[in-house]
Protein backbone atom coordinates (compact mmCIF):
# COMPACT_ATOMS: atom_id res chain seq x y z
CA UNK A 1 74.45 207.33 31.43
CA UNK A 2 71.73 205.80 32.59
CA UNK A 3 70.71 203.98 29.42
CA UNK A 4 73.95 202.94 28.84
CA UNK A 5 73.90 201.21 32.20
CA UNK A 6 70.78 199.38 31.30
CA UNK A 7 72.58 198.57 28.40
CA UNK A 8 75.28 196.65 29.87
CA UNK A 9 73.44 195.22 32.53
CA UNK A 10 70.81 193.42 30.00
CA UNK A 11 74.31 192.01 28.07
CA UNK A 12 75.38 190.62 30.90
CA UNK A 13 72.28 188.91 32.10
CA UNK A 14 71.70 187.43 28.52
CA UNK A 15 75.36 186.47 28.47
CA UNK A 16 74.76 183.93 31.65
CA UNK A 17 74.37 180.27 31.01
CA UNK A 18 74.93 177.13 32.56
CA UNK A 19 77.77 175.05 32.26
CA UNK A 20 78.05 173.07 28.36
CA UNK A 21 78.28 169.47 28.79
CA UNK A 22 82.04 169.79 27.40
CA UNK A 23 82.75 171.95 29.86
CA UNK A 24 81.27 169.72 32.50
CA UNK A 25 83.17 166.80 30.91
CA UNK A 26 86.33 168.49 31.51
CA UNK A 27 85.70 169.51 34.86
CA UNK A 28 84.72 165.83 35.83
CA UNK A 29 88.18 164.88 34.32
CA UNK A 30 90.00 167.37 36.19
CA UNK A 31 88.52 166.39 40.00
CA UNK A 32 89.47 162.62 38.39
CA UNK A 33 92.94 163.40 37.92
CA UNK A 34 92.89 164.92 41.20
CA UNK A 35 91.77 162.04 42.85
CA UNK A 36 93.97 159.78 41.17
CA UNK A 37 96.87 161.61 42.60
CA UNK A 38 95.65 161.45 46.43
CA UNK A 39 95.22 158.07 45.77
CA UNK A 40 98.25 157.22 44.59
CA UNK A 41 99.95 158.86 47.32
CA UNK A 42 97.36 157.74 50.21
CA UNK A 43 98.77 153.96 48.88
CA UNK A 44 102.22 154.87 49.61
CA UNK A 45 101.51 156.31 52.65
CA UNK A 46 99.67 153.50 54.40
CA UNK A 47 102.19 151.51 52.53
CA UNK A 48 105.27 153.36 54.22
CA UNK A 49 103.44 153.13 57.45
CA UNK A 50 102.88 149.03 57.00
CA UNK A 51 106.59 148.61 56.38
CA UNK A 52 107.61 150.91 59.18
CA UNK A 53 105.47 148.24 61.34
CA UNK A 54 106.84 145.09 59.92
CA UNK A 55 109.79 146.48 60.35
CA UNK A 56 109.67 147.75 64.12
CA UNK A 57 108.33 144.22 64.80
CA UNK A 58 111.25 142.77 63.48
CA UNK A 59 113.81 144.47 65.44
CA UNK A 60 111.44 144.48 68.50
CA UNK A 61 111.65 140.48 68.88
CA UNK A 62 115.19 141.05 68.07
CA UNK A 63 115.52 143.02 71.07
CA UNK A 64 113.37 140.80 72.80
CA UNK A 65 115.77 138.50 72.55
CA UNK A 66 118.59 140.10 73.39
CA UNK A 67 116.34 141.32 76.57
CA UNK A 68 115.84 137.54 77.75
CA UNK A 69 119.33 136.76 77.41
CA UNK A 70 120.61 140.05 79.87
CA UNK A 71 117.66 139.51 82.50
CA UNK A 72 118.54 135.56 82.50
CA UNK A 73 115.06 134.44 81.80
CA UNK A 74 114.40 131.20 81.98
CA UNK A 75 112.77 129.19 79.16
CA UNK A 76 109.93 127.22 80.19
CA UNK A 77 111.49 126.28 83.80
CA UNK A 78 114.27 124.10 81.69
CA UNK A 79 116.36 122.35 84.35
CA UNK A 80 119.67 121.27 83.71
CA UNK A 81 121.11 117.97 84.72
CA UNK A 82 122.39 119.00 88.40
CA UNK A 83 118.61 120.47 88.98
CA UNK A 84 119.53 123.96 88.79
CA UNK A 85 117.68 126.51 86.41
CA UNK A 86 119.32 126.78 82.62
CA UNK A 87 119.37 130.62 81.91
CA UNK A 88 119.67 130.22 77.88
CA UNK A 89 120.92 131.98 75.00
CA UNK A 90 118.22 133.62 73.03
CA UNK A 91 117.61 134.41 69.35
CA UNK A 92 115.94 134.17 65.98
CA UNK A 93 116.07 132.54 63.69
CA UNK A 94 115.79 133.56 59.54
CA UNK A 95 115.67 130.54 56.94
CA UNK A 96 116.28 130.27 53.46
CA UNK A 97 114.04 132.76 51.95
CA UNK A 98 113.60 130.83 48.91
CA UNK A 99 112.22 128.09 50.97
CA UNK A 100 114.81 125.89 49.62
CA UNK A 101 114.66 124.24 52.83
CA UNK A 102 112.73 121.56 53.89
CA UNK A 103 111.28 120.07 57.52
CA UNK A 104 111.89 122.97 58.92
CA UNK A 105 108.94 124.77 62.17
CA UNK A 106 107.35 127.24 59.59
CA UNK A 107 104.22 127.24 58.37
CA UNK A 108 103.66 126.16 55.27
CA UNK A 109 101.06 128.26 54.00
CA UNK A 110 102.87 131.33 53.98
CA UNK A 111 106.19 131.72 52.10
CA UNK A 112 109.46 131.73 54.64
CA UNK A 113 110.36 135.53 53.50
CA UNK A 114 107.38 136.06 55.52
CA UNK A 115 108.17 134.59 59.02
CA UNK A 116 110.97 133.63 61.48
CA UNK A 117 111.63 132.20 64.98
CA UNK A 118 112.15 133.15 68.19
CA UNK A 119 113.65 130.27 69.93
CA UNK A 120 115.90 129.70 73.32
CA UNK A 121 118.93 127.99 72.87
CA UNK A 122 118.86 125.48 75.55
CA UNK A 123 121.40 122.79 76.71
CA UNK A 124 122.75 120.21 75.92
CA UNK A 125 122.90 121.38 72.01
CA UNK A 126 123.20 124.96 73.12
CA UNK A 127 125.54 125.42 69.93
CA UNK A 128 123.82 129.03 69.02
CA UNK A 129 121.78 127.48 66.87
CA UNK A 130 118.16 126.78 66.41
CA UNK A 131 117.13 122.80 66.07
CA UNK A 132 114.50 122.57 63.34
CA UNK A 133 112.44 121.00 65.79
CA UNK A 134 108.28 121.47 65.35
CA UNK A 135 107.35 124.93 66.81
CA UNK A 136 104.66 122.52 69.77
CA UNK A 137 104.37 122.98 73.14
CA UNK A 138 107.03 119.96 74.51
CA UNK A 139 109.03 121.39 76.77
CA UNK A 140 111.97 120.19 75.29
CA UNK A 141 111.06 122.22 72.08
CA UNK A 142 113.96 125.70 71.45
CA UNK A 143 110.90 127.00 69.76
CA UNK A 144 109.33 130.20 71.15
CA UNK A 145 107.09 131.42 68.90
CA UNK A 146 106.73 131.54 65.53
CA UNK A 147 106.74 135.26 63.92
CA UNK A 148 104.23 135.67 60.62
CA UNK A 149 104.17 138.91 58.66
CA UNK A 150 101.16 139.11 58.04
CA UNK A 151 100.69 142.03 55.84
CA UNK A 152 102.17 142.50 51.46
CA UNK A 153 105.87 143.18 52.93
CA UNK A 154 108.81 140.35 52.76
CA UNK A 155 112.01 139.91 53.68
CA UNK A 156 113.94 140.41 50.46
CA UNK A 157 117.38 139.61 51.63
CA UNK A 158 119.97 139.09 54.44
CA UNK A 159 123.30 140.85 54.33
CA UNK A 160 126.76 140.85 56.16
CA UNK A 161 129.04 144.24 56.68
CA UNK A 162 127.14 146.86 54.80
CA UNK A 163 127.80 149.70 57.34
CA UNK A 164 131.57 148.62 58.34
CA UNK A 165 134.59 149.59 57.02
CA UNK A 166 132.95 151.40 54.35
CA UNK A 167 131.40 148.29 52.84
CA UNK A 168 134.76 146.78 52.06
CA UNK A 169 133.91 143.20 53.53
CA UNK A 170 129.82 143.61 52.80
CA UNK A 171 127.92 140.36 51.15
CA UNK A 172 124.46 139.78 50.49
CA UNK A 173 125.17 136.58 49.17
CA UNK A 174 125.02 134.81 52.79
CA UNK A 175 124.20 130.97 53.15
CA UNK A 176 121.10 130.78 54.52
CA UNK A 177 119.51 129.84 57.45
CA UNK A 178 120.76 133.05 59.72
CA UNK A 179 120.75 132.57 63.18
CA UNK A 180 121.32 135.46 65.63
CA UNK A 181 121.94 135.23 69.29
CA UNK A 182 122.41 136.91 72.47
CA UNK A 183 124.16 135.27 75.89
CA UNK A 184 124.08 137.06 79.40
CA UNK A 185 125.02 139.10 81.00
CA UNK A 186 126.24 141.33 77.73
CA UNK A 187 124.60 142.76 74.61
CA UNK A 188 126.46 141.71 72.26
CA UNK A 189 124.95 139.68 68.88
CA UNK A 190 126.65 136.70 68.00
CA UNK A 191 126.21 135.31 64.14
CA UNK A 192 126.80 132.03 64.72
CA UNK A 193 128.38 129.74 61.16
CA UNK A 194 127.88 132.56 58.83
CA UNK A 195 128.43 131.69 55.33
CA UNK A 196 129.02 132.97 51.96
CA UNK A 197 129.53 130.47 49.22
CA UNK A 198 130.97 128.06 51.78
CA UNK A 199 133.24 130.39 53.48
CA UNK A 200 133.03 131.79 56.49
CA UNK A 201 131.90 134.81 57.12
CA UNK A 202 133.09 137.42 60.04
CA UNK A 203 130.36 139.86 60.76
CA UNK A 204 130.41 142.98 61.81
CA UNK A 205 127.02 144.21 61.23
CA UNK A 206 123.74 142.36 59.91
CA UNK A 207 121.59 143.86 57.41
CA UNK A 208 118.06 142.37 57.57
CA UNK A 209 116.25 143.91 54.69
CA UNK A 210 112.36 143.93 54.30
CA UNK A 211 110.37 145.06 51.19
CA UNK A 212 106.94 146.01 50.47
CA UNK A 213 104.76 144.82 47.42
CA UNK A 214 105.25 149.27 46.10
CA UNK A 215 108.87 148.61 46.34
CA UNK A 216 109.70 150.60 49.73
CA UNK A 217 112.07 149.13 51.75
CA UNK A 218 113.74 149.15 54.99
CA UNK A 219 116.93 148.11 56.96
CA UNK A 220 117.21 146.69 60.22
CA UNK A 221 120.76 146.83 61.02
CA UNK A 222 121.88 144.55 63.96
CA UNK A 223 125.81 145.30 65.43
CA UNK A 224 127.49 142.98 67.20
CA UNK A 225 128.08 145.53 70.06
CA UNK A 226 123.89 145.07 70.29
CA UNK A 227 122.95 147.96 68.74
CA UNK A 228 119.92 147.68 67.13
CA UNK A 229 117.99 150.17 64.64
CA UNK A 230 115.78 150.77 61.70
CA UNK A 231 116.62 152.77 58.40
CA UNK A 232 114.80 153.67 55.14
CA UNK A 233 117.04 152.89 52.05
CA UNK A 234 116.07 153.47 48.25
């Protein structure tokens, strides 16, 4: 028994080796693969979490706006023609995304799918409508501040009616510029000379949707009750 344990014992210890260098090859190959898949999903990840952003930012100066308007804040002490203190409409302001317009306050060095305005709407063209005036510091000026999204994601399009009425009435194929607005002392949005292929359009819900350079995309939806949120779509 004892010699047979010996035996074995000696097999075994002869039978140890190192690792082959195939065998290290494909081991190599294996933590690769592994890696690649993290990596691939780390990307979408911090991607997700960059369009989440983008898109919270959007629909916070949104709400910003529609904050100003309720509280009556007044846009750079604008006084009206009897003295007193204009309390303005406030809004932003989306142009054509395929910067088919021209003159207009954004910057030039970025693409417009990649910014918008914040503006006051103040008298005496108080219309609901932002004048393409330079984005400066003239008091006279609507412009607020000039938003820049500064990271891969874009606004891909602008839609009208997606979540009413079961879609019935919905159109992504909306004239561009988009201008949405908020008056006190109520919520509610107002889409002020909507269009679609010349006609108008009336809006029930705004679809505002932004895209990252993977793909993802997200939804802020805008009602004209004042509701405002953020959704993931596919």
């Amino acid at each position: 028994m004892r010699n047979s344990f010996i035996g074995w014992f000696k097999k075994i210890h002869t039978d140890t080796r190192g690792m082959t260098f195939l065998e290290l090859m494909v081991v190599i190959a294996i933590f690769g693969m592994i890696a690649g898949v993290v990596l691939f999903n780390f990307k979408d990840f911090t991607g997700g979490i960059s369009l989440q952003n983008t898109a919270q930012e959007i629909a916070l100066r949104i709400t910003q706006a529609q904050r100003y308007a309720i509280s009556g804040n007044v846009a750079r002490s604008t006084l009206s023609s009897t003295g007193n203190e204009v309390r303005p409409t406030f809004g932003v302001y989306f142009d054509s995304l395929d910067g088919s317009h021209s003159g207009v306050s954004f910057d030039s060095a970025i693409t417009p799918d990649k910014q918008f305005i914040l503006f006051a709407d103040i008298p005496p063209t108080d219309d609901g409508l932002f004048e393409r005036n330079t984005c400066g510091q003239a008091a006279s000026t609507e412009c607020l501040e000039l938003v820049k999204i500064n990271t891969g994601d874009f606004i891909s399009d602008i839609c009208a009616n997606e979540k009413s009425n079961g879609g019935i009435n919905a159109t992504c194929d909306i004239d561009m510029p988009v201008n949405i607005t908020f008056s006190r002392p109520f919520p509610d949005a107002h889409f002020d000379e909507i269009y679609s292929g010349g006609i108008p359009v009336a809006v029930d819900d705004l679809e505002i949707k932004i895209q990252s350079i993977r793909g993802q995309s997200k939804t802020i939806i805008i009602w004209k009750t004042g509701q405002i949120s953020v959704e993931s779509t596919s």
